[in-house]
Protein backbone atom coordinates (compact mmCIF):
# COMPACT_ATOMS: atom_id res chain seq x y z
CA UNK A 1 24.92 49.40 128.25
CA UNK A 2 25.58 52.28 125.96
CA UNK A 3 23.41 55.15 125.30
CA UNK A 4 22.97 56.35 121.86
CA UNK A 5 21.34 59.73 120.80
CA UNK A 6 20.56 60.24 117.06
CA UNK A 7 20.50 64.13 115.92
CA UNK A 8 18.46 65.04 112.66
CA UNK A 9 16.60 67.67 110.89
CA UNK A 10 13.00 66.26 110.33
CA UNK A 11 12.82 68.68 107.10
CA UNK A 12 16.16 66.98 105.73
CA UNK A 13 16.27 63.29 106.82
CA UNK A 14 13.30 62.15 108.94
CA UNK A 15 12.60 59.33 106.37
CA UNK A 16 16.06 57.84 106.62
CA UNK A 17 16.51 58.55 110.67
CA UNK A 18 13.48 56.27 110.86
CA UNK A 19 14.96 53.46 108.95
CA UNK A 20 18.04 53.98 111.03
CA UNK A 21 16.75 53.63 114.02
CA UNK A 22 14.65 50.53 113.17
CA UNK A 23 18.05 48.67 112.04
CA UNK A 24 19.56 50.14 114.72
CA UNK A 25 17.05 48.28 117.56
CA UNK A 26 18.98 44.96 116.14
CA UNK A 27 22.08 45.54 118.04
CA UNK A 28 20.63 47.52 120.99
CA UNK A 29 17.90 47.81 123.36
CA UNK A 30 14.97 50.52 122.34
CA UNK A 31 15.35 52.22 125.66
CA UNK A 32 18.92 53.22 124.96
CA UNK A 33 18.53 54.76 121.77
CA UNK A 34 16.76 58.31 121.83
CA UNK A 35 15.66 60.24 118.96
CA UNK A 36 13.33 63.16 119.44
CA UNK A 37 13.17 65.70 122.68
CA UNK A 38 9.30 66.89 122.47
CA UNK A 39 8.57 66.64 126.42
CA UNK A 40 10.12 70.44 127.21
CA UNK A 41 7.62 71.63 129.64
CA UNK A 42 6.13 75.21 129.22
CA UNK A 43 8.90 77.65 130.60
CA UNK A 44 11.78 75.28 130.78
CA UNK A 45 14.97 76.64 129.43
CA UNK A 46 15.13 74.50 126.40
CA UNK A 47 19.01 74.84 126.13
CA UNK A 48 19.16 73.25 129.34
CA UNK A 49 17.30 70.41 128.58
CA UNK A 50 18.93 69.30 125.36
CA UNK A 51 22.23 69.92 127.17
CA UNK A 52 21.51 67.25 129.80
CA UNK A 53 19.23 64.95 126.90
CA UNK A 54 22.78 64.64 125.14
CA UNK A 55 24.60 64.45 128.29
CA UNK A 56 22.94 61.15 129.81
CA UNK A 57 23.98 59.40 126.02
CA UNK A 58 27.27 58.21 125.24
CA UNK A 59 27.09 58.28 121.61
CA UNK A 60 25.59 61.40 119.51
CA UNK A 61 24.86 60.10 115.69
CA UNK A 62 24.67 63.33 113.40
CA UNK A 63 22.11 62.25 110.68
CA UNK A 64 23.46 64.85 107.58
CA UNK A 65 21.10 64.74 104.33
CA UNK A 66 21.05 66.80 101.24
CA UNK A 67 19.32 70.03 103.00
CA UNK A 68 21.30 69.86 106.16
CA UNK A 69 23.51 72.79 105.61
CA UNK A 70 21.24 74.60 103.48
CA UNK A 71 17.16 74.20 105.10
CA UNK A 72 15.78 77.45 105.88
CA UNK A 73 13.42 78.92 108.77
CA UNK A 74 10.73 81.38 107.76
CA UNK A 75 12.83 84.49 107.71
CA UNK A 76 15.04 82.74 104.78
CA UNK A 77 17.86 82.59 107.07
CA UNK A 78 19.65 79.08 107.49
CA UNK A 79 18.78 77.10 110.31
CA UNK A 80 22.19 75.99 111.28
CA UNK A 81 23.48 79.90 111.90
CA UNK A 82 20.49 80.73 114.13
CA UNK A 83 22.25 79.41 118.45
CA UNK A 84 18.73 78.43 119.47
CA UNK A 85 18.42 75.50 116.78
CA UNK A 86 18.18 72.28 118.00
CA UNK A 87 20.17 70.01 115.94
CA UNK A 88 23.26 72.56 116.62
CA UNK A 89 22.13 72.69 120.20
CA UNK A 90 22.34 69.04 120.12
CA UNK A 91 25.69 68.31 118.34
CA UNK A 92 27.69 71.31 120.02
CA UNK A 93 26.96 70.02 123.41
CA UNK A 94 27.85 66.25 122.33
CA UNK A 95 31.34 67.46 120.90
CA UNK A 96 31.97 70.25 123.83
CA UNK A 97 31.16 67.03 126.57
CA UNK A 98 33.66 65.17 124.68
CA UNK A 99 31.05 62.42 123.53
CA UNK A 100 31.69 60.08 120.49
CA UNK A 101 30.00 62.17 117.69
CA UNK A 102 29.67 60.05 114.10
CA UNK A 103 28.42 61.89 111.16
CA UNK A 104 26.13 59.61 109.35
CA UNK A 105 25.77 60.65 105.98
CA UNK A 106 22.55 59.91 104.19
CA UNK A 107 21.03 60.58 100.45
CA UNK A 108 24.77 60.27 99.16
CA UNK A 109 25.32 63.90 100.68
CA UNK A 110 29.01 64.70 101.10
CA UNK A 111 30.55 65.70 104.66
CA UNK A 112 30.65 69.68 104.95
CA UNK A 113 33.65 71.34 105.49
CA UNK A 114 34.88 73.22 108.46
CA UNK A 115 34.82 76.93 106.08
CA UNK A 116 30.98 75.86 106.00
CA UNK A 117 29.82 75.49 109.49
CA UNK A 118 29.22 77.67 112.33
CA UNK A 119 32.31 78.27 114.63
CA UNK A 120 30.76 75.93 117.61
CA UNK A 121 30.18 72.85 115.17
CA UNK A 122 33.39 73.19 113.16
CA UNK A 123 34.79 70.39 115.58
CA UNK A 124 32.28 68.07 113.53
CA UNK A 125 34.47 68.30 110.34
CA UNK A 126 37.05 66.15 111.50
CA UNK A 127 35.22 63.64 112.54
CA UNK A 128 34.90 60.18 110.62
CA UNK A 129 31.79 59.80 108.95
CA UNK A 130 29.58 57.40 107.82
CA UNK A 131 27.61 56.86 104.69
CA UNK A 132 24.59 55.10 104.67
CA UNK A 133 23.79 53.84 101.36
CA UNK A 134 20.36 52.88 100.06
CA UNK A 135 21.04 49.55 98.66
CA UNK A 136 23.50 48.57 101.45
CA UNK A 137 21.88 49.79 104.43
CA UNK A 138 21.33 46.95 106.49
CA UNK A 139 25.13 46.26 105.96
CA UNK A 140 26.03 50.04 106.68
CA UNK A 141 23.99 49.83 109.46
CA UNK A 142 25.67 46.94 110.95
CA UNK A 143 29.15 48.20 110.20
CA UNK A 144 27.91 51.41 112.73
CA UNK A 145 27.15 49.53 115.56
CA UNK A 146 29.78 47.42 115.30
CA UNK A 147 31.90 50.45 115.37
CA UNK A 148 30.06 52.00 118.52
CA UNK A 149 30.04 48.35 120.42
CA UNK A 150 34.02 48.65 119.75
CA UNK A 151 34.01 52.45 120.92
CA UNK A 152 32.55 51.26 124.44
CA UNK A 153 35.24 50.44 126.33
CA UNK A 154 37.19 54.04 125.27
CA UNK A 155 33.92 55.68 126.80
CA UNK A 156 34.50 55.42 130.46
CA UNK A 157 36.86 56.83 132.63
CA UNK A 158 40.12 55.91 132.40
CA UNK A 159 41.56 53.78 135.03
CA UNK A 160 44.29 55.33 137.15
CA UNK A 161 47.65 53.69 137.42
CA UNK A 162 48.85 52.00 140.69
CA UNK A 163 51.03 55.00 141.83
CA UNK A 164 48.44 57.98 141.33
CA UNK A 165 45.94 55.74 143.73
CA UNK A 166 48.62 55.62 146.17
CA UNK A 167 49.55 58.97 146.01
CA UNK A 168 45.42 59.76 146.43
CA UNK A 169 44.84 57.55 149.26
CA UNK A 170 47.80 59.50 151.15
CA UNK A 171 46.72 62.58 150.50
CA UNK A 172 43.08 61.56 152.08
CA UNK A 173 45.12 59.96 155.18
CA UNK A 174 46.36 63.58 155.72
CA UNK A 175 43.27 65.32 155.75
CA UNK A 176 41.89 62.68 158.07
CA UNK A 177 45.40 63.12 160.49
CA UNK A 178 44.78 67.17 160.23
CA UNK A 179 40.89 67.30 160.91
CA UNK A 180 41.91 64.55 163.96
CA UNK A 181 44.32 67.38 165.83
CA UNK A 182 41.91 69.99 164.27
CA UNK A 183 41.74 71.77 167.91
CA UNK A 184 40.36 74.88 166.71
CA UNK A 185 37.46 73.39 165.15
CA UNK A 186 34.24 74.80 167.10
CA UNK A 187 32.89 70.96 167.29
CA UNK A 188 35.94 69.69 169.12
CA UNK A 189 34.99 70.18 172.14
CA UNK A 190 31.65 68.33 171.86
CA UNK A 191 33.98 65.39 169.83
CA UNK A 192 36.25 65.20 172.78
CA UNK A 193 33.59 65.45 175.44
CA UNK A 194 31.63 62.30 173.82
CA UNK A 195 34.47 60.82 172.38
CA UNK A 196 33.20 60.90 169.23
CA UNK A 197 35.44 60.09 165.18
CA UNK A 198 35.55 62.99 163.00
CA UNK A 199 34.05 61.39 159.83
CA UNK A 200 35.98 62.14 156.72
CA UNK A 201 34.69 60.06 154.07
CA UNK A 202 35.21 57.11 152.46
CA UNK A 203 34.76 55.51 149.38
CA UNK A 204 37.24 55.05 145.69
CA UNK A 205 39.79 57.38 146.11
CA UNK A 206 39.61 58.47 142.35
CA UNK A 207 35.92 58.37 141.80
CA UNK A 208 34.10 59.96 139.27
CA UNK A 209 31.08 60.81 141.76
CA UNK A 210 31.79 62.45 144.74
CA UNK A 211 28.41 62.46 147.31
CA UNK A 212 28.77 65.31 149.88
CA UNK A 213 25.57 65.37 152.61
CA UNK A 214 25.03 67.43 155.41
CA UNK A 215 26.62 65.58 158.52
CA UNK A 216 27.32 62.90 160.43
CA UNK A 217 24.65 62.15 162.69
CA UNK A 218 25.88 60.69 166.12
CA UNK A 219 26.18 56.53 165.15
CA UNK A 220 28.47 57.84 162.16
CA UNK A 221 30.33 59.58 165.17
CA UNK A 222 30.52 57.18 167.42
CA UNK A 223 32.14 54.18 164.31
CA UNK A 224 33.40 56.96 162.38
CA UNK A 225 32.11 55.69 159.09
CA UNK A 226 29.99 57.66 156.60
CA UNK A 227 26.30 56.95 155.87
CA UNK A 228 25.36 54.38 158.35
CA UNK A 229 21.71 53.38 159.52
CA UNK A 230 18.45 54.00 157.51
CA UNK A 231 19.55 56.48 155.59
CA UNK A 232 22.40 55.46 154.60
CA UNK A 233 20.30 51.96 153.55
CA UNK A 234 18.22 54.23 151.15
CA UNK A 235 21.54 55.37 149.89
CA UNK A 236 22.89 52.03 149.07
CA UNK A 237 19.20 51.18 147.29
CA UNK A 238 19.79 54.48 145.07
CA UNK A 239 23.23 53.66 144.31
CA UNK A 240 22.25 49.86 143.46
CA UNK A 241 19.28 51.22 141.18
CA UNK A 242 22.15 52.52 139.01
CA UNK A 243 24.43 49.76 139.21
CA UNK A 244 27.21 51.11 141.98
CA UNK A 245 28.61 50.11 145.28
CA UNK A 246 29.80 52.44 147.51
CA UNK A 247 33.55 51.67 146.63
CA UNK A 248 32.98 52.54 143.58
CA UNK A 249 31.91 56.49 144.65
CA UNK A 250 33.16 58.40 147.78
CA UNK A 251 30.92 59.86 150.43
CA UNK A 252 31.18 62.69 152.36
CA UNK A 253 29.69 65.39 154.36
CA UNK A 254 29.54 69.81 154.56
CA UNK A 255 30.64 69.35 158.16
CA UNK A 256 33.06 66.52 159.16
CA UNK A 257 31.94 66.41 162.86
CA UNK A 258 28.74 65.61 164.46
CA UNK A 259 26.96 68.64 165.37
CA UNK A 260 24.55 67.34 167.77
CA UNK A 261 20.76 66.95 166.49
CA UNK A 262 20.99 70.74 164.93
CA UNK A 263 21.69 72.29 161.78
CA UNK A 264 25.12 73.26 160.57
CA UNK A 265 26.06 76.82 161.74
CA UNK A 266 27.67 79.45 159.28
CA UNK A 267 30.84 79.25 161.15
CA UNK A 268 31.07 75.32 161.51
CA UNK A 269 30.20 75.29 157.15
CA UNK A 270 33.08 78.09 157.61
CA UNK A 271 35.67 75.60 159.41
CA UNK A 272 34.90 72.56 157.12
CA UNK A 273 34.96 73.92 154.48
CA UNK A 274 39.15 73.75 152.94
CA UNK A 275 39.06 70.05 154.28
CA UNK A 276 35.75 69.30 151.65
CA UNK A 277 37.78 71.55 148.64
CA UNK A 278 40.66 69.62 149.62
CA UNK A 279 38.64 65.95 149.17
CA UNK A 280 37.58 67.25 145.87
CA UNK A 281 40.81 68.46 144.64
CA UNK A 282 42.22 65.31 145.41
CA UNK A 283 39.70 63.17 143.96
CA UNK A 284 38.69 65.18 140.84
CA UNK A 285 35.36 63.80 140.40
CA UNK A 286 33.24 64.79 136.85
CA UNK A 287 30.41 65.26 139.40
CA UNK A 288 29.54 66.23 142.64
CA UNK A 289 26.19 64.86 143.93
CA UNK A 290 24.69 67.36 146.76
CA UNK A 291 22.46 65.41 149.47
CA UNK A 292 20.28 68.43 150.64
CA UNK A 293 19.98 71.58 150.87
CA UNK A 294 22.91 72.30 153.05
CA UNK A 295 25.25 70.44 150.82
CA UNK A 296 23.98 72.53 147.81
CA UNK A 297 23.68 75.54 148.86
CA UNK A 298 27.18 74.73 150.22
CA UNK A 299 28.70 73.89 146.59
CA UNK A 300 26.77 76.21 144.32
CA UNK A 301 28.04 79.09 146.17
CA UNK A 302 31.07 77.89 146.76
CA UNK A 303 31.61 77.60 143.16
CA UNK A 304 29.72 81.20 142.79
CA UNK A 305 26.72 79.35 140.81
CA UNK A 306 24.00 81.73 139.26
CA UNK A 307 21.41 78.72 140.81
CA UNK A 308 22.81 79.64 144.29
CA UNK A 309 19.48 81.28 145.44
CA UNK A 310 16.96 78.60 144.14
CA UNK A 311 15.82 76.01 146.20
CA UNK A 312 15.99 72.54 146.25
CA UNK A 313 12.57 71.98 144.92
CA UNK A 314 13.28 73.49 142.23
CA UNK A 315 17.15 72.72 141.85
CA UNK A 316 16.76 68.90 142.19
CA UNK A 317 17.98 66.36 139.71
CA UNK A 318 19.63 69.37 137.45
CA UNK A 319 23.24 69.04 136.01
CA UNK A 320 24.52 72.47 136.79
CA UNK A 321 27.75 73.18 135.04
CA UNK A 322 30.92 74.08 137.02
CA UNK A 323 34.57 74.96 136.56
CA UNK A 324 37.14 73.71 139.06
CA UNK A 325 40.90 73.94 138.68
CA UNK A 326 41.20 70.89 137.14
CA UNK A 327 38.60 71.32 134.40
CA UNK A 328 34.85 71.26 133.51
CA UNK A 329 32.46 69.87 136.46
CA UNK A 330 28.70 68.93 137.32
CA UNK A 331 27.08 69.52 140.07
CA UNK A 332 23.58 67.50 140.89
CA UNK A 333 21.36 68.20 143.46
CA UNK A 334 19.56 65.93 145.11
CA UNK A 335 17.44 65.30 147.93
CA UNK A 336 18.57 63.62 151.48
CA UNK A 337 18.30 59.51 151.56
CA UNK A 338 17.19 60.67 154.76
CA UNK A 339 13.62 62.85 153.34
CA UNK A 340 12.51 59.33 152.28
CA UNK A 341 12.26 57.89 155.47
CA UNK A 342 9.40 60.96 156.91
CA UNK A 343 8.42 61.08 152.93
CA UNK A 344 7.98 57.60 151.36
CA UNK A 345 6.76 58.96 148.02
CA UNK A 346 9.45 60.77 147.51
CA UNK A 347 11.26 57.73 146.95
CA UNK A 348 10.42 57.53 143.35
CA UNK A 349 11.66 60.98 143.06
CA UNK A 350 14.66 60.20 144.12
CA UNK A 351 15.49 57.24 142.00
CA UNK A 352 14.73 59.39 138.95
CA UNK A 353 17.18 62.19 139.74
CA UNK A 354 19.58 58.75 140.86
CA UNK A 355 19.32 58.03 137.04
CA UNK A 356 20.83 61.34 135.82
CA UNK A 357 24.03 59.79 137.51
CA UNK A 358 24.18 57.15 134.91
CA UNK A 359 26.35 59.74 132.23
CA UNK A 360 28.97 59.59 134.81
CA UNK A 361 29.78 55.77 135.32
């Protein structure tokens, strides 16, 4: 179901934003249309949490009235040059994500121009607007969704041709055959001695959500497969929450061997980690979901993260911004399926940082 986020100035358009949205709730469910972000807790980075607000939407409408470009804050400077206001929060993130942005333009106000707008909005110019009209806006209204029910299918990720998932699912083969005569790893004696798998991964070889964890734990050894048992139960119940299958991500872990009942070691993290970059590079998720703290503090300073030193607690269910080689990434932290088995209330917890997941399906 598509998400829709509507962006307005209350001072300029609050009156027709209301009659928007109540047209609006004819073509969509009231739980996937989001107007106002008045929740920020006290000390929040408010940036932050407009970026991922417009982030878990598909669809940003830009609600423009007759005082848009020209309303005021108390200093008599215009609201639209100062980086901290909201509505340009709002729409720069939508058009720097890449979302559908549609100008709606209401009180018969005309589009701005590029020349008029501040350098990170100027994107918004050439978008197609829409003009809501007063007599006509039930009809207008209707034309709008119709056009963002028909912009649904171009919203998701485009599906890769027969040869590039062949060429993928090689490329994984080959990290599995090099871990397998990986001799030098510091686990491979213990794998030999218990004739244990090394435990790549599995999963869609070009998903958009790549789970790393922290390791196998010995029945993911012994069959070789990835998330097996209670935890990986709790996994499946997340994923399901937010309407996936495991084929439809790919799992995997810091370490690639079982460790024995331990923590990872610096130098085992060391070994394993080129195989992990070279799962990622391959796949070329949007997002890489981090189950615990090894597996964040793993990515974040792999990918030299400011966040690197904060802790899970804190870091959990954030979408933390990333470059890889192959363009703009997020990286989510979340807890271990496994803490809900020795925490059951943190099951809830969970399931709501499972949700911020939902922007990337």
């Amino acid at each position: 179901m598509i998400r829709i986020f509507i962006n307005y100035r209350r001072q300029d358009s609050e009156g027709y934003v209301g009659r928007l949205y109540d047209h609006l709730l004819r073509h969509f469910e009231a739980d996937r249309i989001f107007m106002d972000v008045d929740n920020i807790p006290p000390g929040a980075d408010f940036v932050q949490v407009l970026e991922e607000a417009v982030s878990n939407c598909d669809v940003l409408l830009a609600a423009i009235g007759p005082q848009w470009l020209t309303v005021t804050d108390n200093a008599n400077n215009r609201r639209l040059d100062n980086d901290h206001d909201f509505v340009r929060i709002e729409i720069a993130s939508a058009l720097r994500m890449n979302k559908l942005v549609i100008p709606v333009l209401v009180g018969a106000t005309r589009m701005p121009s590029a020349a008029e707008l501040p350098e990170d909005l100027r994107p918004l110019a050439r978008r197609h607007a829409v003009s809501l009209s007063h007599k006509g806006f039930a009809y207008d209204v209707d034309k709008l969704a119709e056009t963002i029910k028909s912009a649904k299918s171009a919203l998701g990720k485009t599906r890769p041709d027969s040869e590039t998932l062949r060429r993928k699912e090689a490329a994984l083969k080959q990290v599995r055959d090099d871990l397998v005569r990986a001799s030098e790893s510091p686990l491979y004696p213990f794998r030999i001695e218990n004739r244990y798998f090394p435990v790549v991964g599995e999963g869609n070889p070009d998903a958009s959500i790549i789970f790393i964890g922290e390791s196998p734990g010995k029945t993911e050894a012994t069959t070789g497969k990835v998330f097996v048992g209670p935890s990986g139960d709790v996994l499946d119940e997340m994923l399901a929450a937010i309407g996936l299958k495991r084929a439809d991500v790919y799992l995997t872990n810091v370490l690639l061997d079982h460790p024995g009942k331990r923590d990872p070691s610096p130098e085992e993290i060391s070994f394993y980690a080129p195989f992990v970059d070279r799962l990622i590079d391959i796949i070329q998720p949007a997002v890489i979901a981090t189950l615990g703290r090894f597996a964040m503090e793993y990515m974040f300073k792999r990918l030299n993260l400011p966040e690197q030193r904060g802790k899970i607690s804190v870091q959990h269910g954030k979408l933390v911004k990333a470059q890889l080689s192959y363009g703009e990434i997020h990286v989510v932290p979340l807890y271990h399926p496994a803490s809900v088995l020795y925490t059951p209330g943190q099951k809830d917890l969970l399931r709501q940082d499972f949700e911020k997941l939902r922007l990337f399906i």
